[in-house]
Protein backbone atom coordinates (compact mmCIF):
# COMPACT_ATOMS: atom_id res chain seq x y z
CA UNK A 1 116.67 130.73 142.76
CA UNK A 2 117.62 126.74 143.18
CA UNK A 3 113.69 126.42 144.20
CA UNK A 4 112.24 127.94 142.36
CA UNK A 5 114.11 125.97 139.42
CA UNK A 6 113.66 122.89 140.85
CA UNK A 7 109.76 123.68 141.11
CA UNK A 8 109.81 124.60 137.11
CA UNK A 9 111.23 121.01 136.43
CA UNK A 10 108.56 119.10 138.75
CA UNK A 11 105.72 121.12 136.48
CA UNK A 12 107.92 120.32 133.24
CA UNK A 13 107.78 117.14 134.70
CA UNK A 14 104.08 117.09 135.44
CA UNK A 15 103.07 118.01 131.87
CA UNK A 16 104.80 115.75 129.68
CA UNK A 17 103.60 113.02 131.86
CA UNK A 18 99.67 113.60 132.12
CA UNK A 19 99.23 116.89 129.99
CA UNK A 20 98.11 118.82 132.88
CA UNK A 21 98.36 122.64 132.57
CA UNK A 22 97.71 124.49 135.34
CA UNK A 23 98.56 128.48 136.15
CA UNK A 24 102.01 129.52 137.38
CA UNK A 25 100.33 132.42 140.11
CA UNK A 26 98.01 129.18 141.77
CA UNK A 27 97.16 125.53 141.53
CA UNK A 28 93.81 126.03 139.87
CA UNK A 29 92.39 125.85 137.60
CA UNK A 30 93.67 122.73 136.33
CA UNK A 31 93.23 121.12 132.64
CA UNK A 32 93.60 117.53 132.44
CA UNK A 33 93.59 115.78 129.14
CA UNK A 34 92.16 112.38 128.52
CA UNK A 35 90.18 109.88 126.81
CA UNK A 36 87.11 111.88 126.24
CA UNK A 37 89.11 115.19 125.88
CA UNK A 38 89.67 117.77 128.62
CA UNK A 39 88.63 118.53 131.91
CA UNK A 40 89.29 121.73 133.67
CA UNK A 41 88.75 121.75 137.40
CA UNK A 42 88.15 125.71 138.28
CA UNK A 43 88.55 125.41 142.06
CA UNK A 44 90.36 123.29 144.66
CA UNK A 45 88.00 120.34 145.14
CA UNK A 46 86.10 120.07 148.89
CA UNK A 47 84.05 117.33 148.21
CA UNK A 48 85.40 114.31 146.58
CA UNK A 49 83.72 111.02 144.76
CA UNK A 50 85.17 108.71 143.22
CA UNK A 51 83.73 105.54 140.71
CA UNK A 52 84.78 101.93 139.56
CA UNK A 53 87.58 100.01 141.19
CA UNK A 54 89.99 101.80 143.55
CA UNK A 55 89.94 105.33 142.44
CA UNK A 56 88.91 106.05 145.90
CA UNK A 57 92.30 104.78 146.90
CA UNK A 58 94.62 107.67 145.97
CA UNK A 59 92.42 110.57 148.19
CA UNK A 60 92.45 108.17 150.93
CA UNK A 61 96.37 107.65 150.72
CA UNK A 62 96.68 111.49 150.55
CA UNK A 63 94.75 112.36 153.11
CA UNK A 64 91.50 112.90 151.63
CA UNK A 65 88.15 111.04 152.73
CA UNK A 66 85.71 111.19 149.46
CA UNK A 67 82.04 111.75 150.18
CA UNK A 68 81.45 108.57 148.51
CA UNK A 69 82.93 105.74 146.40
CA UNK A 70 82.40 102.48 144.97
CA UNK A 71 81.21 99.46 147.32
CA UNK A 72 83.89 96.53 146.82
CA UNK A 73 82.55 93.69 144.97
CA UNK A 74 85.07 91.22 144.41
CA UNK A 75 87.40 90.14 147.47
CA UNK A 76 85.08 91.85 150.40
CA UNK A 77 85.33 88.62 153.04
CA UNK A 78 83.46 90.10 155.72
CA UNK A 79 80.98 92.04 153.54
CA UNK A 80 80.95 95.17 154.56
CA UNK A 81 81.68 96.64 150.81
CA UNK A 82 85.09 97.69 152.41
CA UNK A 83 88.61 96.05 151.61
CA UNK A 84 90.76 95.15 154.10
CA UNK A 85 93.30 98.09 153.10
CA UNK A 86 90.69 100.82 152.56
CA UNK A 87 88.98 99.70 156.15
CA UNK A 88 93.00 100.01 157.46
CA UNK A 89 93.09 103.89 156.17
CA UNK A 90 89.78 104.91 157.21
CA UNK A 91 90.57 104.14 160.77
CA UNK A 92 94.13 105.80 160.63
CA UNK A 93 92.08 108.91 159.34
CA UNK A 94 89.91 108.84 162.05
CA UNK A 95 87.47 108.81 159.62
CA UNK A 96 83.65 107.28 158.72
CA UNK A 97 82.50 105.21 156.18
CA UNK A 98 80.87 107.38 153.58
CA UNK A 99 78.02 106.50 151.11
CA UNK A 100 79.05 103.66 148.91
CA UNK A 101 78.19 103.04 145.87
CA UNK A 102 76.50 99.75 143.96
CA UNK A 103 77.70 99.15 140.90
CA UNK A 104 76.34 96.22 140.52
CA UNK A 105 74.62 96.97 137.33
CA UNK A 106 76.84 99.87 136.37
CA UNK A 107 77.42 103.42 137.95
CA UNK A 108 74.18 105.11 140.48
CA UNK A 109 74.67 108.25 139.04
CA UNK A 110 71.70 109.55 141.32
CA UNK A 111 74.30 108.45 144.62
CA UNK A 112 76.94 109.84 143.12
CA UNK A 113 75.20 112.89 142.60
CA UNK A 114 73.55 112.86 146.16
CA UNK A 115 76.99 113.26 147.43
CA UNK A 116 77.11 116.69 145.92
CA UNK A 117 81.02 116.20 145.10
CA UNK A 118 83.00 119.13 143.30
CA UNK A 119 84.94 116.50 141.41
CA UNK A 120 84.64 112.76 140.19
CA UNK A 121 87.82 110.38 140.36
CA UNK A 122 87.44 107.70 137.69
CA UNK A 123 90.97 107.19 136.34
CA UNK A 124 90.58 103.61 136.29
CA UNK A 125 87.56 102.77 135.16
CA UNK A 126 85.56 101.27 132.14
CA UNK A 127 83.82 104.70 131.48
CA UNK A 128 81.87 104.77 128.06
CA UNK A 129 80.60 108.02 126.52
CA UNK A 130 77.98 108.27 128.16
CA UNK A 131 78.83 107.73 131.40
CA UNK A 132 81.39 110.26 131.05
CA UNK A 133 78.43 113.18 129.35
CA UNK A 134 76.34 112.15 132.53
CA UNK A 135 78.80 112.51 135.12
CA UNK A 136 79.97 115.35 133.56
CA UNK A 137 76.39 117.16 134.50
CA UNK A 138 77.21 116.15 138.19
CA UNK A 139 80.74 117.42 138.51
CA UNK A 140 84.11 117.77 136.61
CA UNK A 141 85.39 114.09 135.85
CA UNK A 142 88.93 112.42 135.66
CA UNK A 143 88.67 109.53 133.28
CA UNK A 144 91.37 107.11 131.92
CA UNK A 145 93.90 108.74 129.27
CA UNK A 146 93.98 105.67 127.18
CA UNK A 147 91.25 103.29 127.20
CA UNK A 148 89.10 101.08 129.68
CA UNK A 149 90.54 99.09 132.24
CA UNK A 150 93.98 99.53 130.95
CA UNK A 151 94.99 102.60 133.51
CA UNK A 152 98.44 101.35 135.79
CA UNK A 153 98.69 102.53 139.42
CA UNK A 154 101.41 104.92 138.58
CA UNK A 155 98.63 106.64 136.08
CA UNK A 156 95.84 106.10 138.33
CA UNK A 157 97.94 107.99 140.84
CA UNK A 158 98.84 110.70 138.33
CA UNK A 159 95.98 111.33 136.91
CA UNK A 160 93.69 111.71 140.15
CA UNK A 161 96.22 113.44 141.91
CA UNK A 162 96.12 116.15 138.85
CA UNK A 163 92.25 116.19 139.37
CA UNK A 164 93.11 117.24 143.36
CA UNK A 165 95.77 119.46 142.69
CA UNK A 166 98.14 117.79 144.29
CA UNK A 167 100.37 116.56 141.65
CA UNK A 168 103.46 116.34 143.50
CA UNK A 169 102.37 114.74 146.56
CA UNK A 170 100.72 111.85 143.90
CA UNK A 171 104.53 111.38 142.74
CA UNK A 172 106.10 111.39 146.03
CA UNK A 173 103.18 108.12 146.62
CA UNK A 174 104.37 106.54 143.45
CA UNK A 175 108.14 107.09 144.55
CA UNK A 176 107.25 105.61 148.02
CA UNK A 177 105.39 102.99 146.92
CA UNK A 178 108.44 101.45 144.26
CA UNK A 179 110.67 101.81 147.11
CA UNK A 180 108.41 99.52 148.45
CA UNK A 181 108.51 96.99 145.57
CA UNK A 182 112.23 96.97 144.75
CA UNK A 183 112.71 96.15 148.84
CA UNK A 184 110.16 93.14 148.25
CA UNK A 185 111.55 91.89 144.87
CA UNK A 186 115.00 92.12 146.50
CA UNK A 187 114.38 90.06 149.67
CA UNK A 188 113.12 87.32 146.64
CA UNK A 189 115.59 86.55 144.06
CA UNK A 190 114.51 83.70 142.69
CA UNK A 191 111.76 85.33 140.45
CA UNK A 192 114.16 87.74 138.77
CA UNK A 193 114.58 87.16 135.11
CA UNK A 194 111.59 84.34 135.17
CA UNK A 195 108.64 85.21 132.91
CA UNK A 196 105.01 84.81 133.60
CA UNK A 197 101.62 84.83 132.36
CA UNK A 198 98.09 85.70 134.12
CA UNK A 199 95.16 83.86 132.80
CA UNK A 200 92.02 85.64 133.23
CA UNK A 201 89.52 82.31 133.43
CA UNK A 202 90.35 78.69 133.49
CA UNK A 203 87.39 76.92 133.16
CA UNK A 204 87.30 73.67 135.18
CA UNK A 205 85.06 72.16 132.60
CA UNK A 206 85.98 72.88 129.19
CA UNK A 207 90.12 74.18 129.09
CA UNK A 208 89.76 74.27 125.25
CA UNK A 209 90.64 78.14 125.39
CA UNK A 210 93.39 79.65 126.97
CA UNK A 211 92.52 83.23 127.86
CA UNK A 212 95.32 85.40 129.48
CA UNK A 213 95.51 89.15 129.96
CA UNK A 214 98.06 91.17 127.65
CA UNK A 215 100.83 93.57 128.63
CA UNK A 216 98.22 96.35 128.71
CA UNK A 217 96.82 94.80 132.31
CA UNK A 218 97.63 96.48 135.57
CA UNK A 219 98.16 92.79 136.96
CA UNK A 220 100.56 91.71 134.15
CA UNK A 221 102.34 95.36 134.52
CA UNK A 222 102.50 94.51 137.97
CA UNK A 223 104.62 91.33 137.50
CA UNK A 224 106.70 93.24 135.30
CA UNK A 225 106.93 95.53 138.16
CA UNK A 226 108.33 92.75 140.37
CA UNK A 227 111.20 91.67 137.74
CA UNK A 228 109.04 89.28 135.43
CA UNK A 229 108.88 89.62 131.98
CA UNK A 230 106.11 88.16 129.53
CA UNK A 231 106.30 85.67 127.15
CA UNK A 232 105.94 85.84 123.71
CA UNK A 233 102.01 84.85 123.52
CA UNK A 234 101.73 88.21 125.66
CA UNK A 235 103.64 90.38 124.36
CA UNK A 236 101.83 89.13 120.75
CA UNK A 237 98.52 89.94 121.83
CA UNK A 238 99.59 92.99 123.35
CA UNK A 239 97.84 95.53 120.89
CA UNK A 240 96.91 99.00 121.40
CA UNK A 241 93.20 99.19 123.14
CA UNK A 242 93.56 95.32 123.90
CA UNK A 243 94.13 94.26 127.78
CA UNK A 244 93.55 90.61 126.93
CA UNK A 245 93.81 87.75 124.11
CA UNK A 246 93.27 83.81 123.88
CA UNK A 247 94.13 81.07 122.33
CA UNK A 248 93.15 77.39 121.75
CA UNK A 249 95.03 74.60 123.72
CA UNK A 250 95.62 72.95 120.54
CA UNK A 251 98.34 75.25 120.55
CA UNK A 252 99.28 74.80 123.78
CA UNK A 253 103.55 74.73 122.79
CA UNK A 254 103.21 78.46 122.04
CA UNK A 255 103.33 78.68 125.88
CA UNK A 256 106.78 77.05 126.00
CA UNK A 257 108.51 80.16 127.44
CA UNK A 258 105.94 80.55 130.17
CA UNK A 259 107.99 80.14 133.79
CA UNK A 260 105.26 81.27 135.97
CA UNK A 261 101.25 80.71 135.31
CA UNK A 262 98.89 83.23 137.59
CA UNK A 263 95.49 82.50 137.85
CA UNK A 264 92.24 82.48 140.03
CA UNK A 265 90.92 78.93 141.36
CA UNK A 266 91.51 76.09 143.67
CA UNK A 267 93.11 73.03 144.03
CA UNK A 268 90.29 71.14 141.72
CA UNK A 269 91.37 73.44 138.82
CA UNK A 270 95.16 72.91 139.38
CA UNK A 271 94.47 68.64 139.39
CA UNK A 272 92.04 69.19 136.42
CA UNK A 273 94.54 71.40 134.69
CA UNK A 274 97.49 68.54 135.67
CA UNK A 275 95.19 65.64 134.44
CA UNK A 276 94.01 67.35 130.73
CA UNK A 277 95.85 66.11 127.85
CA UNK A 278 96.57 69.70 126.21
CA UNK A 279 97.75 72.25 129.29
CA UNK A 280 99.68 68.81 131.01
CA UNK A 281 101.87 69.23 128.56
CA UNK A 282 103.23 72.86 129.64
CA UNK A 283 106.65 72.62 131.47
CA UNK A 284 104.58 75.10 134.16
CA UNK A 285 102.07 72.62 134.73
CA UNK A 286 104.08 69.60 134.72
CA UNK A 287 106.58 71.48 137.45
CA UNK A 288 103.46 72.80 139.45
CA UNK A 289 105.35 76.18 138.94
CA UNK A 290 101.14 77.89 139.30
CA UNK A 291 100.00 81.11 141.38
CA UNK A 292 96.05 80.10 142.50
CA UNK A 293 94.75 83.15 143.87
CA UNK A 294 91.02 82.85 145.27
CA UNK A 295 87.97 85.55 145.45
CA UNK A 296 90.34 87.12 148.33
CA UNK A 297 91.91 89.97 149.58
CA UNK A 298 95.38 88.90 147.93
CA UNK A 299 93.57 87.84 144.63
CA UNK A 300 92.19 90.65 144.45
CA UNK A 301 95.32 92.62 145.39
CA UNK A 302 96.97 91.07 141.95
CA UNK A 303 95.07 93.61 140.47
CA UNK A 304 97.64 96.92 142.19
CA UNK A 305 96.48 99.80 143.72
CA UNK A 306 98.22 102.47 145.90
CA UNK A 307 96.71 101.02 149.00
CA UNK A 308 96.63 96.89 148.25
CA UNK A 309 100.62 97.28 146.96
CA UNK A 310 101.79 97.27 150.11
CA UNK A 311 99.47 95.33 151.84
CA UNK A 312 99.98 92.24 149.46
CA UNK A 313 102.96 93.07 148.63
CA UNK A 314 104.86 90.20 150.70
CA UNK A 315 102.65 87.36 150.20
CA UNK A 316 102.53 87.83 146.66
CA UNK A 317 106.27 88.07 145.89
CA UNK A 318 106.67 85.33 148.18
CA UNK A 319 104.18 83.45 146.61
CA UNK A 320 105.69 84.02 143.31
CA UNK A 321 108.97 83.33 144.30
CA UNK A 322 108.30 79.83 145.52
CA UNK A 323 106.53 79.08 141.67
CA UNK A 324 109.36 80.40 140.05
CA UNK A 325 111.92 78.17 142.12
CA UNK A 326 109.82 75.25 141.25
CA UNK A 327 110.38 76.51 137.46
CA UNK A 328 114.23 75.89 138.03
């Protein structure tokens, strides 16, 4: 009786957070709601795809090789169209690289379709319309619940894991995974409390415009994940559909309550940013309390996944925690 009561609560639980219905006799079919509406998957999926960034990451972490996903194009050193993490859990699965992807100039709907797959991961993804009506034709998709670009790795988890029918091994990875953060954040005490803001450009040659990404971000929800909060020009800009917002350097004061500044560049954008007469004047500049993360493995880790999160994990928080002691 106790677990059979304790399963009704994990599909209670299951429900209110991704509006997944599924029957009580098996786990399929399964109805997942989303951006576009519903998708039912009738049958336990065999062969699994995935599209845009990282979806391919929460099969992999549950055991589950797709037949083919996107090629990495942002942070691939070696060039291979593999991340570091996703090349570290293909060899613990013993498994091949399958077919990837170029989405170079947007989703190859005739590779994905190659691949045959019974389902399409896309959780996290920029899907429009019509991407989603064309994939459709291939296979059931998973899309974002939301809007583009704006799914967190707990959803991305959630929502793919729903897809696969294996909604409570997707929670157990999100449970393992914080476990994982709150060690981190608590080995580094010096960022808790601090606040702290991730620019999406900083151009070296005209830093006129401050553009930042808002509180609907994966990489800002992931500082907020390690014990940062966001300042007020954030959380301002942080409007429903919106992941980013800007403003003009002439206004440069509204950034007062920034501890922390996260960014991608080098050290010619940091002594530019130190030497121009608008973003000099931020206490974060002036204290060299900056994040520079580079067209790398851990810059592109900022942006969390279920496999990069613990890969990164230490090298960011320690990065961040020796900017936010400079902040003191």
């Amino acid at each position: 009786m106790f677990h059979q009561s304790k399963m009704l609560l994990l599909m209670a639980a299951a429900w209110l957070a991704l509006a997944v219905t599924q029957t009580m006799a098996a786990d399929f079919p399964v109805t997942v709601t989303h951006a576009f509406g519903e998708t039912t998957v009738p049958d336990r999926p065999e062969r699994v795809a995935t599209v845009a960034w990282a979806n391919h990451e929460v099969p992999l972490a549950l055991g589950i090789v797709p037949v083919g996903f996107a090629r990495a194009n942002f942070g691939d050193d070696d060039g291979d169209g593999l991340l570091p993490w996703v090349a570290e859990r293909l060899d613990q699965l013993g498994a091949d690289v399958p077919p990837l992807f170029d989405e170079g100039d947007g989703i190859d709907f005739e590779a994905v379709a190659a691949t045959q797959p019974d389902i399409i991961l896309a959780a996290y993804s920029g899907l429009s319309q019509s991407d989603y009506d064309t994939l459709s034709k291939i296979a059931p998709v998973i899309p974002y619940r939301d809007g583009p670009w704006s799914t967190g790795w707990r959803e991305m988890i959630r929502l793919n894991a729903a897809g696969l029918g294996m909604g409570e091994e997707g929670e157990a990875l999100i449970h393992r995974t914080e476990d994982r953060i709150d060690s981190a954040v608590a080995d580094h005490p010096a960022i808790a409390g601090k606040s702290a803001m991730f620019v999406t450009h900083l151009d070296i040659r005209d830093l006129s415009v401050i553009r930042f990404y808002s509180a609907n971000d994966p990489r800002v929800r992931f500082l907020e994940d390690l014990g940062l909060r966001s300042p007020q020009a954030v959380t301002e800009a942080t409007a429903p559909g919106r992941y980013s917002g800007e403003m003009s350097a002439e206004r440069i004061d509204a950034f007062a309550d920034v501890d922390i500044l996260v960014s991608y560049g080098g050290r010619a954008l940091f002594d530019r940013v130190r030497r121009n007469r608008l973003t000099s004047r931020m206490e974060t500049v002036e204290n060299g309390a900056i994040v520079l993360l580079g067209n790398d493995p851990v810059g592109t880790a900022a942006n969390p996944t279920p496999l990069s999160i613990p890969w990164v994990l230490e090298d960011y928080v320690s990065r961040l925690a020796d900017a936010a002691r400079k902040a003191e």
